[in-house]
Protein backbone atom coordinates (compact mmCIF):
# COMPACT_ATOMS: atom_id res chain seq x y z
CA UNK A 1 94.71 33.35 -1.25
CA UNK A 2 96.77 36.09 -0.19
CA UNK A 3 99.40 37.29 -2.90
CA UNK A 4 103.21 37.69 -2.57
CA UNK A 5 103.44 41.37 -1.81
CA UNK A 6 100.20 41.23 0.82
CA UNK A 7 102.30 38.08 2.41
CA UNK A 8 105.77 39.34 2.56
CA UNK A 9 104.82 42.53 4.31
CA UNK A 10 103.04 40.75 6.75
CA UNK A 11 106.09 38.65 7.42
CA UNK A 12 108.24 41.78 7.57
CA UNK A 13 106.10 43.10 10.26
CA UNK A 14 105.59 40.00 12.65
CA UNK A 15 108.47 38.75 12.48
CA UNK A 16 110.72 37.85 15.41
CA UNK A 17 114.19 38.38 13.36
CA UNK A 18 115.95 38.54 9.94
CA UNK A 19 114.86 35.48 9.02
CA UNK A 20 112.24 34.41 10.63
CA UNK A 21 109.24 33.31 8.77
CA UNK A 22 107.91 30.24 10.65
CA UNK A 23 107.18 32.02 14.25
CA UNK A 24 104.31 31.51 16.48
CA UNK A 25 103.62 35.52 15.68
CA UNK A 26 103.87 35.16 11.87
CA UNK A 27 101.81 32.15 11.55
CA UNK A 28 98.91 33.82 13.13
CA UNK A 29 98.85 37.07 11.47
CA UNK A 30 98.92 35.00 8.27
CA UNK A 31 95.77 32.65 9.33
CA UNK A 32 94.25 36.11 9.97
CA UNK A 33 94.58 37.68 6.70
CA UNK A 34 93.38 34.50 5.14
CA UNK A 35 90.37 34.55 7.58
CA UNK A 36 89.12 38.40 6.65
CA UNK A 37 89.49 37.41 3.09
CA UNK A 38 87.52 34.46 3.26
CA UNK A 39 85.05 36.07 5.40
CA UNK A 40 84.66 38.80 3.26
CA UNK A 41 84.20 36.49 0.12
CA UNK A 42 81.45 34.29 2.57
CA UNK A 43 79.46 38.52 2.82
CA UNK A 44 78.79 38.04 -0.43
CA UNK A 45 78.54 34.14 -1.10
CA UNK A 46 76.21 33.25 1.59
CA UNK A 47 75.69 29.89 -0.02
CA UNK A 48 79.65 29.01 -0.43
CA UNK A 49 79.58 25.98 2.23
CA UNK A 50 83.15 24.21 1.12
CA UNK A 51 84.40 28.30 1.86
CA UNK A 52 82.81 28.12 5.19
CA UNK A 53 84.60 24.44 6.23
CA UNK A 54 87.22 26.05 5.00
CA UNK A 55 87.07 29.07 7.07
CA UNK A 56 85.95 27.70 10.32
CA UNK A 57 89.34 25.07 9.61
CA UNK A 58 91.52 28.09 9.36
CA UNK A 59 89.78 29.89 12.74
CA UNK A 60 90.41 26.39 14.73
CA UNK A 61 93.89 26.36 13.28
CA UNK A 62 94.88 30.22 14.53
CA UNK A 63 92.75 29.33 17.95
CA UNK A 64 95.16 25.98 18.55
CA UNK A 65 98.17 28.47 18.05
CA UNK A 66 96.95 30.96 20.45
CA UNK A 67 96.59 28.63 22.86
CA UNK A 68 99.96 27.55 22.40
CA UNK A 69 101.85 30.99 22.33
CA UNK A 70 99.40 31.42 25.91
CA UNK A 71 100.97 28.77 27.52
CA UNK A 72 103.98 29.97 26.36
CA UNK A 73 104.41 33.50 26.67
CA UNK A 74 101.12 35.07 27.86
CA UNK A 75 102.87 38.83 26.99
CA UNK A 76 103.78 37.98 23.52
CA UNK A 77 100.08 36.64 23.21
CA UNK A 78 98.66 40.04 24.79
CA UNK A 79 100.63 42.23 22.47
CA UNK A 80 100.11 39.90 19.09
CA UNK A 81 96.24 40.30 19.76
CA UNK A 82 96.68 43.64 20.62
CA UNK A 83 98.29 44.19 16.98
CA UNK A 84 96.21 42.24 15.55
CA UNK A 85 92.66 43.62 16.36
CA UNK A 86 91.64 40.40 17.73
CA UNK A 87 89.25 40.19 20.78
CA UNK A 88 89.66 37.26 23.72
């Protein structure tokens, strides 16, 4: 899980305005951090297979929202991956 300091900052930074915290932008680079968390943990778990389900739920999730923000903005899509270190 990611704590409350590690999650508000990432809000802060992805955000689209004051008080936005439910954006297409946000929601991603929030499925991310969980993602490199849990794939970290699975480095050193290799046998952790409710992890994995868990992790490959979370990487369909972010994938179904990526689609989404490509059909709707392809720039906004170019420059979140482009922040986010993500390949595609």
């Amino acid at each position: 899980m990611i704590d409350t300091d590690t999650k508000s900052r990432i809000i802060q930074d992805f955000q689209l305005h004051e008080s936005d915290t439910g954006s297409t932008e946000v929601q991603v680079a929030l499925l991310t951090e969980r993602i490199r968390q849990l794939t970290d943990h699975l480095r050193q778990h290799h046998t952790d297979a409710h992890s994995r389900t868990g992790l490959l739920k979370l990487v369909g999730q972010r994938r179904s929202l990526l689609n989404y923000l490509t059909r709707e903005d392809v720039t906004r899509y170019r420059t979140l991956i482009a922040r986010l270190g993500l390949r595609r």
